[in-house]
N, C-alpha and C. Protein backbone atom coordinates (compact mmCIF):
# COMPACT_ATOMS: atom_id res chain seq x y z
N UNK A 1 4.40 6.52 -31.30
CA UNK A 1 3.46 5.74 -30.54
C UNK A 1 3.05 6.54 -29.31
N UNK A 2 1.83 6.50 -28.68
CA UNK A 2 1.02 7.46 -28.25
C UNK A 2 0.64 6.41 -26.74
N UNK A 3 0.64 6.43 -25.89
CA UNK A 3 0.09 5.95 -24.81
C UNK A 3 0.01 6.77 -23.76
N UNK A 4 -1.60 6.35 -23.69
CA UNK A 4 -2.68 7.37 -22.94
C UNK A 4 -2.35 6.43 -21.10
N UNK A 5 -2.12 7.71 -20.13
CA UNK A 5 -1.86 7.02 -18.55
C UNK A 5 -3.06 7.52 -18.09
N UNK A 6 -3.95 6.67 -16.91
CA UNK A 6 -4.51 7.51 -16.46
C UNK A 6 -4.12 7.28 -14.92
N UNK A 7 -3.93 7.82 -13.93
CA UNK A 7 -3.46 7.18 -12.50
C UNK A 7 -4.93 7.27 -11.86
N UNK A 8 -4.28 6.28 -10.47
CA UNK A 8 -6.11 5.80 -10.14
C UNK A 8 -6.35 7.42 -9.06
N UNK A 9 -7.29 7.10 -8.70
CA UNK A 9 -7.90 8.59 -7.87
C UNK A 9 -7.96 7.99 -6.36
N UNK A 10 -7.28 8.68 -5.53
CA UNK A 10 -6.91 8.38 -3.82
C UNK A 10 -8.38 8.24 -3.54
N UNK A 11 -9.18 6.90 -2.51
CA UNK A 11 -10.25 7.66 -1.98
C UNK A 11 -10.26 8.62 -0.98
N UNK A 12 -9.07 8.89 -0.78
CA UNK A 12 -8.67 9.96 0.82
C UNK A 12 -8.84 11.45 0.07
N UNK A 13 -7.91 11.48 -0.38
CA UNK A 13 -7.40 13.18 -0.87
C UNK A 13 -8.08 13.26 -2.15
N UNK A 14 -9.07 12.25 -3.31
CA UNK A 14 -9.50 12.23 -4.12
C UNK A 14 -8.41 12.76 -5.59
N UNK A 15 -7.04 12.89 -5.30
CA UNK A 15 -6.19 13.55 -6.30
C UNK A 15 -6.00 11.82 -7.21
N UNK A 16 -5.59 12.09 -8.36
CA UNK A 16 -5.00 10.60 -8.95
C UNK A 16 -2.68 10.43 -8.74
N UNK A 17 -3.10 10.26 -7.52
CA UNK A 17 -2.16 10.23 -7.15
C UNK A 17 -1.40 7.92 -6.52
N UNK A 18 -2.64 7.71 -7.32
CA UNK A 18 -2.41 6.40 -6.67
C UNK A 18 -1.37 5.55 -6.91
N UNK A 19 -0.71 4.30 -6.23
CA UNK A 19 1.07 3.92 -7.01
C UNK A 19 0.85 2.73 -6.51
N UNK A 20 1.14 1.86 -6.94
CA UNK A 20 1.30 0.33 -6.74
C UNK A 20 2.65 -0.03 -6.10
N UNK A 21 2.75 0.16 -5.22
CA UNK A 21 3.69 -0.66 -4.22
C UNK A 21 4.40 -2.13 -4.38
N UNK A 22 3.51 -2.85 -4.26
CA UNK A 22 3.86 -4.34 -4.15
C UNK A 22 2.84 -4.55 -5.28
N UNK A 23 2.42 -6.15 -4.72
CA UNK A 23 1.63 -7.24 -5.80
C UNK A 23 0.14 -6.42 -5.65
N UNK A 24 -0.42 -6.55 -4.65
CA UNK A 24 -1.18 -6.02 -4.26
C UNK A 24 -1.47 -4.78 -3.41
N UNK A 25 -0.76 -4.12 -2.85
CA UNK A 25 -0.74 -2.82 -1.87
C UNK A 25 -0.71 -1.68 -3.05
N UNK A 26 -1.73 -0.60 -2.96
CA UNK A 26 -1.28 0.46 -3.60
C UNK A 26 -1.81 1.37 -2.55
N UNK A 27 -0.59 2.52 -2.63
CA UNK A 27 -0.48 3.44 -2.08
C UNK A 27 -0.72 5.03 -2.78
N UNK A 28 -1.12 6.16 -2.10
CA UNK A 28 -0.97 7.47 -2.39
C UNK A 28 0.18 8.01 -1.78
N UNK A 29 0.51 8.85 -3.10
CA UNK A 29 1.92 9.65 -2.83
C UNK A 29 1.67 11.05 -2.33
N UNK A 30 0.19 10.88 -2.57
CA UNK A 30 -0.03 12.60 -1.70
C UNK A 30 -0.30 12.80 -0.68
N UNK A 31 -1.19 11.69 0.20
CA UNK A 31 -1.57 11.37 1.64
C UNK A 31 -1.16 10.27 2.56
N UNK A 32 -1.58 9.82 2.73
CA UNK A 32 -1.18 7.96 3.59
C UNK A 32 -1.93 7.34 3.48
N UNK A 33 -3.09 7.47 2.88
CA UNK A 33 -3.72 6.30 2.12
C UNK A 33 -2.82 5.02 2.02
N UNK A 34 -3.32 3.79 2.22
CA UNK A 34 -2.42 2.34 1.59
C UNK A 34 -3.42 1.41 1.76
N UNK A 35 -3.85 0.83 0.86
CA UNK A 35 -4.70 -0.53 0.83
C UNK A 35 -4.13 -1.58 0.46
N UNK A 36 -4.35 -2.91 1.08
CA UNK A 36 -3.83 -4.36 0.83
C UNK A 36 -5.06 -4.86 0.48
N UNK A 37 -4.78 -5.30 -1.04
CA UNK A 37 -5.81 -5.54 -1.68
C UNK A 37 -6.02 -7.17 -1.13
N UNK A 38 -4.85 -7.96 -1.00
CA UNK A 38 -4.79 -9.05 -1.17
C UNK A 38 -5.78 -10.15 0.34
N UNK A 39 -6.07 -8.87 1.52
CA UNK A 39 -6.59 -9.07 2.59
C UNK A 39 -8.45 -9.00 2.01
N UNK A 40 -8.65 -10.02 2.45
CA UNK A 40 -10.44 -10.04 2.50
C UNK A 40 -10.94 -8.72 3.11
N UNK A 41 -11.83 -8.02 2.50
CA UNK A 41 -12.50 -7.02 2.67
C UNK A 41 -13.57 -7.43 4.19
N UNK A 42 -14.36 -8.61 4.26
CA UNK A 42 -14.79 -8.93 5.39
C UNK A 42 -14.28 -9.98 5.73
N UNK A 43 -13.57 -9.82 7.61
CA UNK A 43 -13.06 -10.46 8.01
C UNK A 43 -14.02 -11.69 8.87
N UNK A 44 -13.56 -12.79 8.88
CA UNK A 44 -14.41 -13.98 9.34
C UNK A 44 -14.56 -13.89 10.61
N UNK A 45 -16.02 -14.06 11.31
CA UNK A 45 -16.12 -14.22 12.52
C UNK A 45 -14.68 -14.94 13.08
N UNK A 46 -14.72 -14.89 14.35
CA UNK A 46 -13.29 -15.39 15.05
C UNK A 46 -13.98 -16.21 15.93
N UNK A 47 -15.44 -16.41 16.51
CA UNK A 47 -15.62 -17.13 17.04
C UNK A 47 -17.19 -17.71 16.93
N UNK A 48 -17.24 -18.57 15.84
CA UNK A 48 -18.76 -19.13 15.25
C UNK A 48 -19.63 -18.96 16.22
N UNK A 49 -19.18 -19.50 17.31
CA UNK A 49 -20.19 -20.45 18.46
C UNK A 49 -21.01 -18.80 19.03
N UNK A 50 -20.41 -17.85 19.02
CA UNK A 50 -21.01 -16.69 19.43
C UNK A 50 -22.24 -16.17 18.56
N UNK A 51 -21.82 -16.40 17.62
CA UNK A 51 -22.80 -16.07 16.21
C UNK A 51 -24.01 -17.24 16.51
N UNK A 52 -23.88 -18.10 16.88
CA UNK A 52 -25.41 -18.89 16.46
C UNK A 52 -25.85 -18.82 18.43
N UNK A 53 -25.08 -18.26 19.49
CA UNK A 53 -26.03 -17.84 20.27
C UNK A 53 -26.61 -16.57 20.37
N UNK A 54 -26.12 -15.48 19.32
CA UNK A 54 -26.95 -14.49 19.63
C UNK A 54 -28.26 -14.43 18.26
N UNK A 55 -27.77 -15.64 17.45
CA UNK A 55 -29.06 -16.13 16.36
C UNK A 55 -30.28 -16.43 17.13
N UNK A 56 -29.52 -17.71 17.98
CA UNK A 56 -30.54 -17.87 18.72
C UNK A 56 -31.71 -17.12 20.07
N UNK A 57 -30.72 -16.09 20.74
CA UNK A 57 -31.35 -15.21 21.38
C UNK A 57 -32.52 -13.84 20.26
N UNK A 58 -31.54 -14.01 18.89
CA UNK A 58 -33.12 -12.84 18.13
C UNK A 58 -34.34 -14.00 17.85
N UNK A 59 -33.89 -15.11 17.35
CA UNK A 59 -35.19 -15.83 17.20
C UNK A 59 -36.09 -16.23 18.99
N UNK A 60 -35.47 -16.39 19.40
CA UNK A 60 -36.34 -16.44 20.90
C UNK A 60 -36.96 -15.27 21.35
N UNK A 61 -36.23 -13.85 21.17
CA UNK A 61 -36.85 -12.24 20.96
C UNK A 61 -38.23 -12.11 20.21
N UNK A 62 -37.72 -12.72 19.01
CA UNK A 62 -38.94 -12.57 18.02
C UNK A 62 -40.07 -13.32 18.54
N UNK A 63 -39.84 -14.61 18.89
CA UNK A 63 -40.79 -15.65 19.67
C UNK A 63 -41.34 -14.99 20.93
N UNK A 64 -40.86 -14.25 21.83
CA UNK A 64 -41.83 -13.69 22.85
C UNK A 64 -42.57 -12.45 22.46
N UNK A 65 -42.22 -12.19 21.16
CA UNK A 65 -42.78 -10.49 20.61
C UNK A 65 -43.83 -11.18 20.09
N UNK A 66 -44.25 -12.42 19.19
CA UNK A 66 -44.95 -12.88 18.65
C UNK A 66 -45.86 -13.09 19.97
N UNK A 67 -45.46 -14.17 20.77
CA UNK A 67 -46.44 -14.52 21.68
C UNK A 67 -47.42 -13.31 22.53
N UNK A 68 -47.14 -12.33 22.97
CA UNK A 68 -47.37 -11.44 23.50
C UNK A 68 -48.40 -10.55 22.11
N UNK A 69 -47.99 -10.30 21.24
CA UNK A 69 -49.05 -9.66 20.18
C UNK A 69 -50.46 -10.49 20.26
């Protein structure tokens, strides 16, 4: 019986040196590469209320760029 490996490829050092650690963490054994897969790639604003006043300062931007044209 024949089973083909392929290991994953570091995005750091680009070698296929990649190793599964935990559930989700895989690491490179050739650099220090380590990703936690299990963490959201984009992290959530931390504070909404900031986000809809600087919404509101581009739409009021846009509104005096308009008026003025």
């Amino acid at each position: 019986m024949y089973f083909k490996y392929e290991a994953l490829e570091c995005p750091k050092c680009t070698r296929h040196s990649l190793v599964q650690r935990d559930e989700n963490v895989y690491a490179c054994i050739n650099c220090d590469f380590k990703k936690d897969f299990a963490r959201p790639l984009i992290q959530p604003a931390k504070n909404s209320r900031s986000s809809v006043v600087e919404l509101v300062a581009m739409l009021a931007g846009a509104l005096v760029l308009l008026v003025l044209l």
